[in-house]
PDB file of N, CA and C in Angstrom:
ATOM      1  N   UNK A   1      25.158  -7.933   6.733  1.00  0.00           N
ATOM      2  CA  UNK A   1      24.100  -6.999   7.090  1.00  0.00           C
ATOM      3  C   UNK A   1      23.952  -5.907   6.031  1.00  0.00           C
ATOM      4  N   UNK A   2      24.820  -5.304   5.444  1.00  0.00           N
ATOM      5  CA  UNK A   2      25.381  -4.265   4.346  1.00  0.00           C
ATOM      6  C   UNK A   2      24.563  -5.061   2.924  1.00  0.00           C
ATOM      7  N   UNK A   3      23.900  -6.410   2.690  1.00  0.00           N
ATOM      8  CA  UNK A   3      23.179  -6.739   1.382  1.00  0.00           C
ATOM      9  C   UNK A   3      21.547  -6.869   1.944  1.00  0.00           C
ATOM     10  N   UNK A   4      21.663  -7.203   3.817  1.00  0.00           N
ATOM     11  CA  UNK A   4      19.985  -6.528   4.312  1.00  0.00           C
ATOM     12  C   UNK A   4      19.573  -5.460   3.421  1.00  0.00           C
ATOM     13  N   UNK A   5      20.187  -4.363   4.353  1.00  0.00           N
ATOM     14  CA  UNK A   5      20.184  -2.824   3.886  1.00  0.00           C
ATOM     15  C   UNK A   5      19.941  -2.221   2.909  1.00  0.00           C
ATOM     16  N   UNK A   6      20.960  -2.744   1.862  1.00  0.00           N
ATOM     17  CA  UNK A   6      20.653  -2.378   0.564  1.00  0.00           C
ATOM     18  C   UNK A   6      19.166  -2.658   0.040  1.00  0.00           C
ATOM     19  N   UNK A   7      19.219  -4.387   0.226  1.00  0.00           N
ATOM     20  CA  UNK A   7      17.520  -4.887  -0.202  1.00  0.00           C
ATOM     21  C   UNK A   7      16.544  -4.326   0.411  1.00  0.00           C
ATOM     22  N   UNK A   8      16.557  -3.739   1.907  1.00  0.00           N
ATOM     23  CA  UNK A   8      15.379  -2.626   2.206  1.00  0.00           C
ATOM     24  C   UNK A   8      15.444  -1.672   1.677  1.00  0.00           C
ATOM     25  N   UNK A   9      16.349  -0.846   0.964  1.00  0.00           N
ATOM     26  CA  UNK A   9      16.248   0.830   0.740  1.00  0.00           C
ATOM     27  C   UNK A   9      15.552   0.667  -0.582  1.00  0.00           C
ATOM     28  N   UNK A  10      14.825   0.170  -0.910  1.00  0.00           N
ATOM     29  CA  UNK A  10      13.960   0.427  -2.560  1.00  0.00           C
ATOM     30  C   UNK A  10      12.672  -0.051  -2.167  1.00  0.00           C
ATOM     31  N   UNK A  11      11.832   0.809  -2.100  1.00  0.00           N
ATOM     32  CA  UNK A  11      10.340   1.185  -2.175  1.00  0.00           C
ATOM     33  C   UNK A  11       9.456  -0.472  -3.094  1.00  0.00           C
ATOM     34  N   UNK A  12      10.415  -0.822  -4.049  1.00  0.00           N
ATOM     35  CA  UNK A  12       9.674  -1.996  -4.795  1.00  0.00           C
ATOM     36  C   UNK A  12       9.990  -2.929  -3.737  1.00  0.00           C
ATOM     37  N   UNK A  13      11.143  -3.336  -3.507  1.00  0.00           N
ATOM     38  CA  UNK A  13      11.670  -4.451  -3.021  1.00  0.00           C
ATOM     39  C   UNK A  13      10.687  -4.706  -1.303  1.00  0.00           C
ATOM     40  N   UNK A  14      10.469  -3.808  -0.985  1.00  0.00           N
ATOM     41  CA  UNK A  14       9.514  -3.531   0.030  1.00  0.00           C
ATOM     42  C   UNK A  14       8.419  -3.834  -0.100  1.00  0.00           C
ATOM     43  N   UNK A  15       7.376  -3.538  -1.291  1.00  0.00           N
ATOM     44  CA  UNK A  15       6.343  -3.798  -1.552  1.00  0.00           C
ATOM     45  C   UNK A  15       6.200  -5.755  -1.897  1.00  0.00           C
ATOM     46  N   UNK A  16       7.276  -6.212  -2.263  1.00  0.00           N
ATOM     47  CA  UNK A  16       7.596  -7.301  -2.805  1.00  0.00           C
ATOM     48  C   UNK A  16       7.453  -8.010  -1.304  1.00  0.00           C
ATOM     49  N   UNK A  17       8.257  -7.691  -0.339  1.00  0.00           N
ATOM     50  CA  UNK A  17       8.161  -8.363   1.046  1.00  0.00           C
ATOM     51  C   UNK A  17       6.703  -8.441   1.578  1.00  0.00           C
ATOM     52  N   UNK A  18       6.117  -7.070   1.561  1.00  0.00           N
ATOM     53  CA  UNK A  18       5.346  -6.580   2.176  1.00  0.00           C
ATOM     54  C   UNK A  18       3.643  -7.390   1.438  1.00  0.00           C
ATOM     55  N   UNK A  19       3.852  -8.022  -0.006  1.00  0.00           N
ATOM     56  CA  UNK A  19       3.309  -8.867  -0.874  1.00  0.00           C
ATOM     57  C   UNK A  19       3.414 -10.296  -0.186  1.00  0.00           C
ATOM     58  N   UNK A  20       4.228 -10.457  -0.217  1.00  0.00           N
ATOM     59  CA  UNK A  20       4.640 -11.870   0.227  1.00  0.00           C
ATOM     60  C   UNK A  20       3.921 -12.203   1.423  1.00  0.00           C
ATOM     61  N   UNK A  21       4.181 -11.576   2.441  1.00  0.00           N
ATOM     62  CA  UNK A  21       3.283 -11.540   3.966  1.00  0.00           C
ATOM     63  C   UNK A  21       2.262 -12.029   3.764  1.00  0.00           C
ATOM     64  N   UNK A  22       1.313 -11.640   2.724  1.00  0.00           N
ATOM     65  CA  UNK A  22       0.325 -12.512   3.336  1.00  0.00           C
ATOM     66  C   UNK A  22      -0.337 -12.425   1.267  1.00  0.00           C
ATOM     67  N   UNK A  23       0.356 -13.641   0.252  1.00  0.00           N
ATOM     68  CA  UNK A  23      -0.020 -13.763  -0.414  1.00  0.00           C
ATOM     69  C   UNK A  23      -1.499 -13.720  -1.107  1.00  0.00           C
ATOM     70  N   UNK A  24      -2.209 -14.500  -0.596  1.00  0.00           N
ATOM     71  CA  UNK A  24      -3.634 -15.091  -0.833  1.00  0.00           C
ATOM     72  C   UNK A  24      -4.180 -13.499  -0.722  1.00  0.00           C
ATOM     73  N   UNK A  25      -4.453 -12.508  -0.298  1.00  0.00           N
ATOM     74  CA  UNK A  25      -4.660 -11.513  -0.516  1.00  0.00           C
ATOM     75  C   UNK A  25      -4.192 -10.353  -1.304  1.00  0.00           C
ATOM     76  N   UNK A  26      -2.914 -10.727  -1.797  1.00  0.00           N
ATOM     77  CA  UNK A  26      -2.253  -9.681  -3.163  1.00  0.00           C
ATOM     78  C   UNK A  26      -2.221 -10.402  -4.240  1.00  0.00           C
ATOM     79  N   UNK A  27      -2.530 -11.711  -4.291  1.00  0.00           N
ATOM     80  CA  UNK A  27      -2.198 -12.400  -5.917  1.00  0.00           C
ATOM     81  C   UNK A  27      -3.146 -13.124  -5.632  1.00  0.00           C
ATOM     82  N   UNK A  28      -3.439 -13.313  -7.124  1.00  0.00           N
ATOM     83  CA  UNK A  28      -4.781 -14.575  -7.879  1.00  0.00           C
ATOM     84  C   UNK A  28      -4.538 -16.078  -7.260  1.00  0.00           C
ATOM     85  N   UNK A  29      -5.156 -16.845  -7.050  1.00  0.00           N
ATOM     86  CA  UNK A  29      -4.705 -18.249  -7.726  1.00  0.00           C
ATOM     87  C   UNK A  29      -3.931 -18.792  -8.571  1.00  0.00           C
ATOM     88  N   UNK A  30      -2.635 -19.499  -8.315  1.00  0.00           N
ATOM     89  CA  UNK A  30      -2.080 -20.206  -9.282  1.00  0.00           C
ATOM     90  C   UNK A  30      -2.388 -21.431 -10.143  1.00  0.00           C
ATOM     91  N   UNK A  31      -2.183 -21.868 -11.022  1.00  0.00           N
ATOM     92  CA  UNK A  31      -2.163 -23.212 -11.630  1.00  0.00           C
ATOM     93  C   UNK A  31      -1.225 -24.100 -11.016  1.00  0.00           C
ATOM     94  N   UNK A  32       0.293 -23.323 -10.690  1.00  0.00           N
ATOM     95  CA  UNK A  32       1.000 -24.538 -10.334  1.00  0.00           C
ATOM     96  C   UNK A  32       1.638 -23.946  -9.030  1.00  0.00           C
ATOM     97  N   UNK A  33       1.523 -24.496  -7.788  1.00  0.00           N
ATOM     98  CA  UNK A  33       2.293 -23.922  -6.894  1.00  0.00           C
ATOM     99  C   UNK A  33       1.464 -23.492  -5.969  1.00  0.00           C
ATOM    100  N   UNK A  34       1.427 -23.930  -4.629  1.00  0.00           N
ATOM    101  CA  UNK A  34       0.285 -23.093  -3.945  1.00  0.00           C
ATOM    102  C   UNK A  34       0.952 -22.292  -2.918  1.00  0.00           C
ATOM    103  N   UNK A  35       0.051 -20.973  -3.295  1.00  0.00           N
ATOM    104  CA  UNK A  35       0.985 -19.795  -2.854  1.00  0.00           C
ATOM    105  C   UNK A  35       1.392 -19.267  -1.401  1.00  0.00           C
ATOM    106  N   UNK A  36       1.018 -19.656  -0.623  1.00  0.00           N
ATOM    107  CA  UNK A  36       1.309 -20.036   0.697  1.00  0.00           C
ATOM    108  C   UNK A  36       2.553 -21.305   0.774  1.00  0.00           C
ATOM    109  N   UNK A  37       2.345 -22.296   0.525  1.00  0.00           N
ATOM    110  CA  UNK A  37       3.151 -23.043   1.014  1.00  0.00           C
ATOM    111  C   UNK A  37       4.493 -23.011   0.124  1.00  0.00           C
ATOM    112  N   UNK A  38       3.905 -23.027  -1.448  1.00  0.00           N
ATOM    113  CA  UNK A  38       5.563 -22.748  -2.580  1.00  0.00           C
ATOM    114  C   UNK A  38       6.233 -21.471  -2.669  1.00  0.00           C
ATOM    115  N   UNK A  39       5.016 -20.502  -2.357  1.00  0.00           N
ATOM    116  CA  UNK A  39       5.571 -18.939  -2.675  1.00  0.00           C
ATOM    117  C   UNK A  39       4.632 -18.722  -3.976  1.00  0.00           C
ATOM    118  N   UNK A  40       5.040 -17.160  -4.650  1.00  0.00           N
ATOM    119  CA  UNK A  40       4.486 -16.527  -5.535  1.00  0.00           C
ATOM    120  C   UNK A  40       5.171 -16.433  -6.817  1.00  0.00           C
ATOM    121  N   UNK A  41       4.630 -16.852  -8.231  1.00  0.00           N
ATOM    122  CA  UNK A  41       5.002 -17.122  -8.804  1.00  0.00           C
ATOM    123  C   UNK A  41       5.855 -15.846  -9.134  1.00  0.00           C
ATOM    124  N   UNK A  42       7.021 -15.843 -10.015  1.00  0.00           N
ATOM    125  CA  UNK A  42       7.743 -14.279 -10.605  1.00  0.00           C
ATOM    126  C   UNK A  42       7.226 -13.462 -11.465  1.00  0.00           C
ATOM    127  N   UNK A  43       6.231 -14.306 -11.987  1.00  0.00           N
ATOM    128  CA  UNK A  43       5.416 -14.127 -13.282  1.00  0.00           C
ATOM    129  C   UNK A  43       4.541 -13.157 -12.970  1.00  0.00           C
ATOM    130  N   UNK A  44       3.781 -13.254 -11.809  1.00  0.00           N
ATOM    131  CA  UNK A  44       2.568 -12.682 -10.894  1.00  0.00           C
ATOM    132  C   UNK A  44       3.336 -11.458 -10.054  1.00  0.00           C
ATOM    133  N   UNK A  45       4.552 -11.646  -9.300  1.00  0.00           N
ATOM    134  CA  UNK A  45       5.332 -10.470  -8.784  1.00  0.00           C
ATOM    135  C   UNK A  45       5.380  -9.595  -9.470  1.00  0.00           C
ATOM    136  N   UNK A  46       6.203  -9.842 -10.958  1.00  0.00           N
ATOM    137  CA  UNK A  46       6.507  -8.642 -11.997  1.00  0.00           C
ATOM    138  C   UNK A  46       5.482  -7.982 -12.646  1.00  0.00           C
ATOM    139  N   UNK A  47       4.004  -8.541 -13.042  1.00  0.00           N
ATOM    140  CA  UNK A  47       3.323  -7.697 -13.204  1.00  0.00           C
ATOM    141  C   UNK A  47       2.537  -7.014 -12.430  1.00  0.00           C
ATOM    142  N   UNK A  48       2.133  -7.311 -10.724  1.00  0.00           N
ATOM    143  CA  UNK A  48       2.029  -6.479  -9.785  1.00  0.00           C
ATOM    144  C   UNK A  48       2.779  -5.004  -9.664  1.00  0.00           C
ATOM    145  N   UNK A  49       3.976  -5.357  -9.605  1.00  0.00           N
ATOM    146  CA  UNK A  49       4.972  -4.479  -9.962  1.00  0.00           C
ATOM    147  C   UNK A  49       4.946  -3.239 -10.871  1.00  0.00           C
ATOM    148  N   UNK A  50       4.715  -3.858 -11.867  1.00  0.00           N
ATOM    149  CA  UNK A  50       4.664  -2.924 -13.126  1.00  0.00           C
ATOM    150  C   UNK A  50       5.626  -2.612 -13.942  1.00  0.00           C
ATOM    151  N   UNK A  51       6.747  -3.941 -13.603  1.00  0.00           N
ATOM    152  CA  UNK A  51       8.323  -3.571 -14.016  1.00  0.00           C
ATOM    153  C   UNK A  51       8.105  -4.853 -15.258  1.00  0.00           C
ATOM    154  N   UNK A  52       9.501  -4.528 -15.743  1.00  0.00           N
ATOM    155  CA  UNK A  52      10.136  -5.679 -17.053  1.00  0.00           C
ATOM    156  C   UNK A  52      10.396  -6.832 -16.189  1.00  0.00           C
ATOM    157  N   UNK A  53      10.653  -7.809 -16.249  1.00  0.00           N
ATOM    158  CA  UNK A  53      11.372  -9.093 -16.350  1.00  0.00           C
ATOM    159  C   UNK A  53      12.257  -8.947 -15.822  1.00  0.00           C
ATOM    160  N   UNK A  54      13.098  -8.408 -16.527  1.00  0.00           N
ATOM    161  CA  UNK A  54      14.401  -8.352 -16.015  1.00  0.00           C
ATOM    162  C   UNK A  54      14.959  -7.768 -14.740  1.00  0.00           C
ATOM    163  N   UNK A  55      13.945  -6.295 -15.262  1.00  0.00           N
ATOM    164  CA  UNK A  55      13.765  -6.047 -13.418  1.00  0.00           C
ATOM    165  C   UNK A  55      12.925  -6.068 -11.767  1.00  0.00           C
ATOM    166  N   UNK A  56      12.199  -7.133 -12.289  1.00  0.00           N
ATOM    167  CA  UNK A  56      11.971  -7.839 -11.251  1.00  0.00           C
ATOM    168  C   UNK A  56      12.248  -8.679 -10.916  1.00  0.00           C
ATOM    169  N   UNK A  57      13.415  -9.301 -11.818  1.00  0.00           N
ATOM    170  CA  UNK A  57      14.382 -10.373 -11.758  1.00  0.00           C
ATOM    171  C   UNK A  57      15.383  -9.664 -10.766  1.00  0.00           C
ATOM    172  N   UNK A  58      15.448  -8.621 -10.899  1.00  0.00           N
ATOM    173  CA  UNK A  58      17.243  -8.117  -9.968  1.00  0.00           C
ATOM    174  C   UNK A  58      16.489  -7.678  -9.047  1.00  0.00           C
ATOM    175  N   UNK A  59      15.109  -7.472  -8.775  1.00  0.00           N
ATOM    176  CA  UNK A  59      14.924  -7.190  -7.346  1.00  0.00           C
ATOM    177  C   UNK A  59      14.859  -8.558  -6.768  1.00  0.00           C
ATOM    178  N   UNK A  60      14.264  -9.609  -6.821  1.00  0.00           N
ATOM    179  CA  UNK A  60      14.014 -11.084  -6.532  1.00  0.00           C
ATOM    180  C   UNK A  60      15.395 -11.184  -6.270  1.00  0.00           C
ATOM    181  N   UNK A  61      16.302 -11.206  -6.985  1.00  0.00           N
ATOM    182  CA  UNK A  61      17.771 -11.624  -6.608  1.00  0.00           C
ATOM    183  C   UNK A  61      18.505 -10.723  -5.794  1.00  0.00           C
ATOM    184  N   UNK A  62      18.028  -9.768  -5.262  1.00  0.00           N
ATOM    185  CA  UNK A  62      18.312  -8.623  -4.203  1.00  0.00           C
ATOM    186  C   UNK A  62      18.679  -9.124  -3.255  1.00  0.00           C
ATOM    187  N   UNK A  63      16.707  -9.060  -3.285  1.00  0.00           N
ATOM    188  CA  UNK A  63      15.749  -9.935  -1.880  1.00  0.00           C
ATOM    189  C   UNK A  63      16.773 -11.281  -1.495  1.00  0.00           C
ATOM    190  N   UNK A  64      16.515 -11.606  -2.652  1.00  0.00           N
ATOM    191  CA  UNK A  64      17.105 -13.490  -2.144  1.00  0.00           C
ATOM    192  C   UNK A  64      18.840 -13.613  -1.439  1.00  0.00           C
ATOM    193  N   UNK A  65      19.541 -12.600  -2.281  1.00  0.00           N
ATOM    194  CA  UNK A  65      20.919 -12.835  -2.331  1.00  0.00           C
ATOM    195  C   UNK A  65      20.847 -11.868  -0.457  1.00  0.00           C
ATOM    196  N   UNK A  66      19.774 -11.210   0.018  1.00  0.00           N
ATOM    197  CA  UNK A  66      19.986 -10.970   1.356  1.00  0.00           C
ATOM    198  C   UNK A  66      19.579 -11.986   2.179  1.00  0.00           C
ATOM    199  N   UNK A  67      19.045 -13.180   1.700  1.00  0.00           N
ATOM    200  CA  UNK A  67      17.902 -14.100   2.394  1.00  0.00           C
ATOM    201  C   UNK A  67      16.536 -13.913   2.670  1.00  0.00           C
ATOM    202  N   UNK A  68      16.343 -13.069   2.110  1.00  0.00           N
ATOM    203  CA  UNK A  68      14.733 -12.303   3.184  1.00  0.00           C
ATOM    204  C   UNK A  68      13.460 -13.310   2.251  1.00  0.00           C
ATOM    205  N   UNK A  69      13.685 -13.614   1.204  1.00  0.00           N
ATOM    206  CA  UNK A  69      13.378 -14.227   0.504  1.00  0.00           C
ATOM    207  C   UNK A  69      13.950 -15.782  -0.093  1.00  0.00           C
ATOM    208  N   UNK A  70      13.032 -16.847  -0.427  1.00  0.00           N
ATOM    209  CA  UNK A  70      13.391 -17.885  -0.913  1.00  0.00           C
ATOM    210  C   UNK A  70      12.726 -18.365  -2.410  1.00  0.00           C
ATOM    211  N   UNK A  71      13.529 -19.121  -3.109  1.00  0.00           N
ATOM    212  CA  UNK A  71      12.834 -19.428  -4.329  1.00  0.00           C
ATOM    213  C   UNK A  71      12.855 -20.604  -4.270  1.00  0.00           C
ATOM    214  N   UNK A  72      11.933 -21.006  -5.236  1.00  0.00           N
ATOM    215  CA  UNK A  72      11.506 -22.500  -5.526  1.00  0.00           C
ATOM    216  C   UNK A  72      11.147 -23.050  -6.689  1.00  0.00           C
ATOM    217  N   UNK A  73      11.926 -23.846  -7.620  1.00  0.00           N
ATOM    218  CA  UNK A  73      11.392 -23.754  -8.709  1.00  0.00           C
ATOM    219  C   UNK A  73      10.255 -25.206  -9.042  1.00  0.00           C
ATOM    220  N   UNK A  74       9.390 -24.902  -9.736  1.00  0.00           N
ATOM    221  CA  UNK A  74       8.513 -26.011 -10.257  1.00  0.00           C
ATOM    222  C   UNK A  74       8.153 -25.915 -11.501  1.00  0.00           C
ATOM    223  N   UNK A  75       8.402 -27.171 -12.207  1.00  0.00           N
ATOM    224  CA  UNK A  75       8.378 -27.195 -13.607  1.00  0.00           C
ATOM    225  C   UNK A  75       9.062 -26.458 -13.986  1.00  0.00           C
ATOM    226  N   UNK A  76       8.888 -25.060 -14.986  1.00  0.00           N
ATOM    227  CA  UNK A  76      10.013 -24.203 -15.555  1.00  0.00           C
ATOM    228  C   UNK A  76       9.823 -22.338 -14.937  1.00  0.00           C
ATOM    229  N   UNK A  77       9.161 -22.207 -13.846  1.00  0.00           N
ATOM    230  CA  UNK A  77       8.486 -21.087 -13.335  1.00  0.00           C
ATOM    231  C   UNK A  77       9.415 -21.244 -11.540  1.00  0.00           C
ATOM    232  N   UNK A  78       9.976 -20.121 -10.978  1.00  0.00           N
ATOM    233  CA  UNK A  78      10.302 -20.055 -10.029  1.00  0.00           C
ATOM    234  C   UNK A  78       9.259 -19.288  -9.133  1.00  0.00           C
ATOM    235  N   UNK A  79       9.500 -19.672  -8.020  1.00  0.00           N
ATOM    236  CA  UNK A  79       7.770 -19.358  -6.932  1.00  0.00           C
ATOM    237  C   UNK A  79       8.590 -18.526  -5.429  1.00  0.00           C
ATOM    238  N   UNK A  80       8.582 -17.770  -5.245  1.00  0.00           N
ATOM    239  CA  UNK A  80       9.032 -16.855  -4.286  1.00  0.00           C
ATOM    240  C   UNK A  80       7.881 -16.331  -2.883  1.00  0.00           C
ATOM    241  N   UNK A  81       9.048 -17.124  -1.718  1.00  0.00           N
ATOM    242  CA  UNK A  81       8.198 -16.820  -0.487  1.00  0.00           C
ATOM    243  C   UNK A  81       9.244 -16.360   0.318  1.00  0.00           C
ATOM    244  N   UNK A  82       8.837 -15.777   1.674  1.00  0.00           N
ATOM    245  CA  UNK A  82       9.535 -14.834   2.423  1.00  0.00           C
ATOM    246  C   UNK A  82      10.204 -15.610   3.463  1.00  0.00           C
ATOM    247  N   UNK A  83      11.369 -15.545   3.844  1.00  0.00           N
ATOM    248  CA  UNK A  83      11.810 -16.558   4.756  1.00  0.00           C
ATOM    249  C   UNK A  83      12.204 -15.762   6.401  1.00  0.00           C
ATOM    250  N   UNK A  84      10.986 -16.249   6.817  1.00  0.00           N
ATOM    251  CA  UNK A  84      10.246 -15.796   7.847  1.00  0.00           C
ATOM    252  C   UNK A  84      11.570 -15.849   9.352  1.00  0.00           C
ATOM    253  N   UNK A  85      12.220 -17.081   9.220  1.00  0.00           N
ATOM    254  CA  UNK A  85      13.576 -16.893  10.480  1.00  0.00           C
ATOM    255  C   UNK A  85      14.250 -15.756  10.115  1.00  0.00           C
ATOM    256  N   UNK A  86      15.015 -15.921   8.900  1.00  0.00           N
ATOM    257  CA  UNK A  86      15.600 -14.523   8.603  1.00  0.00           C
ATOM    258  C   UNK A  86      15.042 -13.413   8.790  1.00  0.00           C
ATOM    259  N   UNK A  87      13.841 -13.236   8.594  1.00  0.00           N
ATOM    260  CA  UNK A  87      13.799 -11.728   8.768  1.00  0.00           C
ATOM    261  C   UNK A  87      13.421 -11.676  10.025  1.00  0.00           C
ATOM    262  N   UNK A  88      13.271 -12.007  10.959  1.00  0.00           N
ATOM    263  CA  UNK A  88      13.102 -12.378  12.336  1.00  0.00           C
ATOM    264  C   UNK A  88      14.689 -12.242  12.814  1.00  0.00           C
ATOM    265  N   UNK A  89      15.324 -12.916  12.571  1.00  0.00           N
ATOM    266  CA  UNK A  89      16.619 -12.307  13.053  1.00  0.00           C
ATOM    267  C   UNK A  89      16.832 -11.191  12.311  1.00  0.00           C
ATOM    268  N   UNK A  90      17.068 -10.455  11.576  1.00  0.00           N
ATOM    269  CA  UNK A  90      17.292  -9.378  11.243  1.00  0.00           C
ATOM    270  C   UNK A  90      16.810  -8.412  12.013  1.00  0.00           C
ATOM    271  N   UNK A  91      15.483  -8.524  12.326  1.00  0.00           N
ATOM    272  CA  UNK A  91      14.433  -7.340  12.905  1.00  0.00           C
ATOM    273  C   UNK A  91      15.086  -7.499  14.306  1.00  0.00           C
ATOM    274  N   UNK A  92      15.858  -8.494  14.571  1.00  0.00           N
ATOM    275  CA  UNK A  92      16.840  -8.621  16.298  1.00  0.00           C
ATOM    276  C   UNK A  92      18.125  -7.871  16.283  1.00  0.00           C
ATOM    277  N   UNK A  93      18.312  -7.876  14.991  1.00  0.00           N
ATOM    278  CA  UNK A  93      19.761  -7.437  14.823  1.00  0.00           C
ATOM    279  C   UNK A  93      19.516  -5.911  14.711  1.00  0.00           C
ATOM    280  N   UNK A  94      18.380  -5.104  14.058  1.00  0.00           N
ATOM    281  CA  UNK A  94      18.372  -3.949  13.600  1.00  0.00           C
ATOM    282  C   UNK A  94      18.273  -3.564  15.084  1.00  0.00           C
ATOM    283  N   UNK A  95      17.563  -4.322  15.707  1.00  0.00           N
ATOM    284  CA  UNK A  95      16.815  -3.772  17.108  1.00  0.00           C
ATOM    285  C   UNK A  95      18.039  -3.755  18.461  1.00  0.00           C
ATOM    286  N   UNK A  96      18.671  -4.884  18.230  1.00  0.00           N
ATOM    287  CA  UNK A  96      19.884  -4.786  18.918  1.00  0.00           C
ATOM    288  C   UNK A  96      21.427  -3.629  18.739  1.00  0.00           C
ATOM    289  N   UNK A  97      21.103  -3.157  17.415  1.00  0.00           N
ATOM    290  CA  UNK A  97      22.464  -2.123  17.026  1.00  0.00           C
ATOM    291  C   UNK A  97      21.808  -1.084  17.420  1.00  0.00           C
ATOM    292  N   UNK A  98      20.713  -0.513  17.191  1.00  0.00           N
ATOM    293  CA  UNK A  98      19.777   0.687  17.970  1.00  0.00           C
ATOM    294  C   UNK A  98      20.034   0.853  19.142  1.00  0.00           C
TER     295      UNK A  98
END
């Protein structure tokens, strides 16, 4: 629960979830990957963002290393979508320690 936590307390990593929810309305069209069903490319996250590479690489691996997020890779580009049980139990768990 203590790598949840962490991955909610940053304002990006939030916006990144909060992106994900409902793709087709925060990002373009992809070429490869359709963004609903594969997720969003990293490519398209990080410059939403407004960050380097690298660090929208350690938020993605935040996200992921809490579960709240999943990756997928195709061809040589990884595609990031929100993994909707998990955070569903989580939002039980926050709601249940309250």
């Amino acid at each position: 629960m203590l790598e949840v936590l962490k991955a909610l307390a940053n304002d990006k990593r939030l916006l990144i979830l909060e992106w994900l929810k409902e793709p087709t309305a925060h990002f373009p069209p992809q070429r490869d990957g359709d963004l609903v069903d594969d997720g969003v490319c990293a490519l398209f996250i990080t410059e939403k963002l407004g960050v380097s590479a690298p660090t929208a690489g350690e938020h993605l691996k935040v996200l992921s290393g809490a579960g709240l997020i999943r990756g997928k890779k195709i061809k040589q580009w990884v595609f990031y979508k929100r993994d909707e049980e998990r955070i569903a139990q989580v939002k039980r768990m926050l709601h249940d320690d309250w």
